[in-house]
Protein backbone atom coordinates (compact mmCIF):
# COMPACT_ATOMS: atom_id res chain seq x y z
CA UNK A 1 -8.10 20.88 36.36
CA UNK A 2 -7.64 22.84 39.72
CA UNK A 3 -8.78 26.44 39.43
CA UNK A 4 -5.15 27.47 40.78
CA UNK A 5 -3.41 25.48 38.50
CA UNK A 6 -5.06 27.69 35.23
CA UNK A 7 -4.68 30.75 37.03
CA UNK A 8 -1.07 29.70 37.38
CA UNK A 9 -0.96 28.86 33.67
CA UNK A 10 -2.61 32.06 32.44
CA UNK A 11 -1.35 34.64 34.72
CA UNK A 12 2.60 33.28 35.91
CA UNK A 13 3.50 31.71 32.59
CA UNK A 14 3.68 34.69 30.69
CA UNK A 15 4.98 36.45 33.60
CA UNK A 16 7.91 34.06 33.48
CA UNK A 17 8.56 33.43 30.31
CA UNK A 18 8.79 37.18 29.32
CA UNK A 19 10.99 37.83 32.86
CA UNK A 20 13.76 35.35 31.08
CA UNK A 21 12.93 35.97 27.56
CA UNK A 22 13.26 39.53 28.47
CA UNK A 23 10.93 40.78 25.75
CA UNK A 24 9.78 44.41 26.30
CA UNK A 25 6.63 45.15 27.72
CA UNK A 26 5.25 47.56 25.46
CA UNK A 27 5.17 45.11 22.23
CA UNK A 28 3.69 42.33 24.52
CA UNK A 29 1.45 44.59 25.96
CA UNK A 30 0.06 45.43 22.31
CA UNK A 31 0.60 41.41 21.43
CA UNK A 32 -2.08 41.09 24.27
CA UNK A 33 -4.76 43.30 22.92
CA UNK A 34 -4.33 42.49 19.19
CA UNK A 35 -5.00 39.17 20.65
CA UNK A 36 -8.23 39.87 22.14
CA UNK A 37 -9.59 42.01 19.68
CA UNK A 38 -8.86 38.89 17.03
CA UNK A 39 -10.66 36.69 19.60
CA UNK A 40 -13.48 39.45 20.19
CA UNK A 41 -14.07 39.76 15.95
CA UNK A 42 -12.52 37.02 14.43
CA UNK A 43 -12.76 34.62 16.81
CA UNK A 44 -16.67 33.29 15.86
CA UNK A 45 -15.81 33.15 12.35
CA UNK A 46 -12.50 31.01 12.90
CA UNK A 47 -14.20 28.85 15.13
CA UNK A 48 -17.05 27.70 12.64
CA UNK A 49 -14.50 26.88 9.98
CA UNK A 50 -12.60 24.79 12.44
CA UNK A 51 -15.92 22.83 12.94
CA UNK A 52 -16.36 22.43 9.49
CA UNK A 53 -12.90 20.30 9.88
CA UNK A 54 -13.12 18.70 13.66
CA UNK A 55 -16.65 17.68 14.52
CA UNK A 56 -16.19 18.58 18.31
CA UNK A 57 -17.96 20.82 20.72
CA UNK A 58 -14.89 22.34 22.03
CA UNK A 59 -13.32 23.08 18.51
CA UNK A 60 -14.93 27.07 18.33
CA UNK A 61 -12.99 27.56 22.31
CA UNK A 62 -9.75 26.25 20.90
CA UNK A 63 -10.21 28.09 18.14
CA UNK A 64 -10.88 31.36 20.20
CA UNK A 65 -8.04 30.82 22.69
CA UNK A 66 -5.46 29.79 19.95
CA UNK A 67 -6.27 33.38 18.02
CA UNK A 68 -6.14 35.21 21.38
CA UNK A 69 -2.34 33.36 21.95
CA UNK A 70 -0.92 33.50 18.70
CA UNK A 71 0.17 36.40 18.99
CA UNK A 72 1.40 36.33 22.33
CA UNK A 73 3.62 33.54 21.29
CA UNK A 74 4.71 35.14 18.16
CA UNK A 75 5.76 38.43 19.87
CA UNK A 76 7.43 36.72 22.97
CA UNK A 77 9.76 34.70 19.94
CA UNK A 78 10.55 37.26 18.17
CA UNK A 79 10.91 40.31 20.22
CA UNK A 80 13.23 37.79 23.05
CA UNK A 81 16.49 39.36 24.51
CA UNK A 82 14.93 42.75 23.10
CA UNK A 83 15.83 44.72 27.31
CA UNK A 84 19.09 44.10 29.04
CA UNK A 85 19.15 43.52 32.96
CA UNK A 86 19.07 46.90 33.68
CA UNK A 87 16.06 47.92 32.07
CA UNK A 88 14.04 44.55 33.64
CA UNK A 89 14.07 46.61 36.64
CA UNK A 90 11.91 49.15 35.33
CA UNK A 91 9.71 46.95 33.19
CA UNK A 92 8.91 44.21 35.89
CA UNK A 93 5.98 45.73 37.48
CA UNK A 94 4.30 46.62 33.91
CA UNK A 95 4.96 42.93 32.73
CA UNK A 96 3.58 41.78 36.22
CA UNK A 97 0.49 43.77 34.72
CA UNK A 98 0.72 42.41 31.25
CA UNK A 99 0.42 38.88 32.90
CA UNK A 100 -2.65 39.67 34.88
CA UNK A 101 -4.05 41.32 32.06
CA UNK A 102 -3.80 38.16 30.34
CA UNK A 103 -5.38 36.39 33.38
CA UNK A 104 -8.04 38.57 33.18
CA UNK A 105 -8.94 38.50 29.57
CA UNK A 106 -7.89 34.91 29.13
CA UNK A 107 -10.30 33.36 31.60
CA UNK A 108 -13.78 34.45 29.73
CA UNK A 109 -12.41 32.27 26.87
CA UNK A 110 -12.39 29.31 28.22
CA UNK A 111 -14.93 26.44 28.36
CA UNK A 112 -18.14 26.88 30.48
CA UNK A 113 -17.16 24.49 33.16
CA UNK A 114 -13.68 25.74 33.33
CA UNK A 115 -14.83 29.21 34.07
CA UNK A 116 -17.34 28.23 36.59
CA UNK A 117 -14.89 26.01 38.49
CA UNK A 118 -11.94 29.00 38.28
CA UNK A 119 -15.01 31.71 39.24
CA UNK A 120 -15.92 29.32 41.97
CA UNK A 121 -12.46 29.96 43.77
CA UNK A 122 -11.42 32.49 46.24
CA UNK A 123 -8.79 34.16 43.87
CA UNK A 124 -11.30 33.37 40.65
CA UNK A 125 -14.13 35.58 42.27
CA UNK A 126 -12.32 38.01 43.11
CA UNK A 127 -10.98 38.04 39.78
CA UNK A 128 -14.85 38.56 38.56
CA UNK A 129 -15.83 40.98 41.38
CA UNK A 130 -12.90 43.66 39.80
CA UNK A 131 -11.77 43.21 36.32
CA UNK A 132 -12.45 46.43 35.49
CA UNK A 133 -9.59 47.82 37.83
CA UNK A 134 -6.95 44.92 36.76
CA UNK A 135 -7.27 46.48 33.17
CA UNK A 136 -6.93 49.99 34.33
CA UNK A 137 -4.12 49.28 36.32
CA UNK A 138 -2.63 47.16 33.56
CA UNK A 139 -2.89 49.99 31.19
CA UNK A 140 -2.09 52.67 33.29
CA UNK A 141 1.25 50.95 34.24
CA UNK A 142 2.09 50.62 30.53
CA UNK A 143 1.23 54.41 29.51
CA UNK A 144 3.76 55.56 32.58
CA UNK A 145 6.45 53.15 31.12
CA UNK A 146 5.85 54.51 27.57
CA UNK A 147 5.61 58.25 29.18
CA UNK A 148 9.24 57.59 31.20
CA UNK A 149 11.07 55.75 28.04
CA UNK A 150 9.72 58.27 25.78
CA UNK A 151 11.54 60.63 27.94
CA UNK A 152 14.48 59.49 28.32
CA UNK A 153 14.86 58.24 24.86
CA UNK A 154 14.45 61.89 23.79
CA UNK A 155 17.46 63.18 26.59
CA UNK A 156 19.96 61.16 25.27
CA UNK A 157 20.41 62.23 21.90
CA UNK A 158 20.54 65.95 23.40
CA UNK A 159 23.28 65.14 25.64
CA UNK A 160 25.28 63.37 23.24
CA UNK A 161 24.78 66.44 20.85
CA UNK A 162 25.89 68.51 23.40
CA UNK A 163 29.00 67.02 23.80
CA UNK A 164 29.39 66.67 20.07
CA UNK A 165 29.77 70.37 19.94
CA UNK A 166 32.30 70.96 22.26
CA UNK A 167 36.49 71.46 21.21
CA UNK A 168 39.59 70.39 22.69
CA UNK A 169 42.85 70.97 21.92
CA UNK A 170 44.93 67.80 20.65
CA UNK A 171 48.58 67.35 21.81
CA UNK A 172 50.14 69.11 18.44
CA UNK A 173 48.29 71.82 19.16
CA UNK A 174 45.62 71.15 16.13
CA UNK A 175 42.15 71.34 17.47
CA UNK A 176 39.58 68.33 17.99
CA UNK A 177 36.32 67.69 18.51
CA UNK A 178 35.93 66.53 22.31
CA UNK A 179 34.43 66.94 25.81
CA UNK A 180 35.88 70.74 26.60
CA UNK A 181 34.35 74.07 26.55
CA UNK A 182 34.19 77.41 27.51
CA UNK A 183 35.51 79.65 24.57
CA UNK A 184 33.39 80.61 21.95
CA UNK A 185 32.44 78.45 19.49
CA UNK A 186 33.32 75.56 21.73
CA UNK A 187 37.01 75.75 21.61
CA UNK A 188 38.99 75.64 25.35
CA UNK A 189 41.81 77.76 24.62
CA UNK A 190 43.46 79.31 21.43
CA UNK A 191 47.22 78.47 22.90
CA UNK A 192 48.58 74.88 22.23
CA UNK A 193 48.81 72.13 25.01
CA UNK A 194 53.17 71.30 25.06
CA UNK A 195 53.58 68.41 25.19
CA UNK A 196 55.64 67.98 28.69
CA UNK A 197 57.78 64.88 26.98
CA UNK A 198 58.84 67.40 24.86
CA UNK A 199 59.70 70.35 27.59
CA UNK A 200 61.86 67.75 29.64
CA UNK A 201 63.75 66.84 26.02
CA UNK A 202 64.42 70.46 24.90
CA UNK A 203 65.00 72.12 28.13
CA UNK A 204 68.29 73.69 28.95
CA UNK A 205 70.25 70.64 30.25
CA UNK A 206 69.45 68.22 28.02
CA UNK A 207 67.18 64.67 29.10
CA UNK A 208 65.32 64.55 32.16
CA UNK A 209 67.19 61.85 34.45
């Protein structure tokens, strides 16, 4: 397989499928490193039961790459339509880290020859010469998401609070709970709003015309 074709694979397939899926960075981001820690720990043990049941050299990568994507896939299903199109804006540059953080973790998992074909590429070495700063990049992107959501997820009940406990005065003069303030205990104004239907009924002269 050409080298460009499973960078392609590892690095824009997840890239597009979470840009329509719209799944939200942060659980994907987590999906990814549950995945390699599974792989890193788990990974060895899985594979020799698999060749306990399919007598083939390749069965213990399979293995590896399946417990490093299962829960990619899982997350990607379940947590789908989870941002709306305004928030894609802000989450498409961690995502676009989230892929190549899958590029980058993805491609020491595969078989020998694989790697040493992809490595042997202009985009595969460099790759190799700087994973190191595609994770901290990767990481750093998703801590200044996290940092900026927290944030404003915090603000918004405030505000809403805020106007929460401001008064207005109704029509009948009875008093509400809306978006005015100024008086003490936020009530507008102690005298009732008339309603001016009313004034043009009762005033001397009879019905407005």
């Amino acid at each position: 397989m050409s080298p460009l074709i499973v960078i392609g694979l590892l690095g824009g397939l997840p890239l597009l499928l979470g840009l329509v899926l719209r799944v939200h960075t942060s659980a994907l981001f987590i999906s990814i490193a549950s995945g390699y820690l599974l792989s890193m720990f788990i990974g060895d043990t899985a594979g020799l039961v698999s060749r306990s049941f399919v007598a083939t050299s390749s069965a213990g990568v399979i293995t590896k790459l399946a417990v490093f994507f299962i829960p990619i896939v899982i997350t990607m299903f379940l947590m789908r339509k989870s941002l709306n199109a305004g928030q894609m804006v802000m989450h498409f540059l961690p995502m676009t880290g989230c892929a190549v953080l899958v590029l980058v973790l993805g491609l020491p998992l595969l078989p020998a020859a694989t790697q040493v074909s992809v490595y042997s590429s202009f985009p595969g070495s460099f790759i190799k010469q700087m994973p190191d700063a595609f994770v901290g990049i990767a990481v750093a992107l998703q801590l200044i998401l996290l940092w900026m959501t927290a944030r404003l997820q915090h603000q918004q009940p405030t505000a809403r609070s805020q106007r929460r406990g401001k008064g207005v005065v109704d029509g009948g003069g009875r008093w509400g709970r809306g978006t005015g303030g100024g008086a003490p205990g936020g009530l507008r104004s102690r005298r009732p709003i008339v309603c001016r239907c009313s004034y043009e009924w009762n005033r001397p002269g009879g019905r407005r015309k």
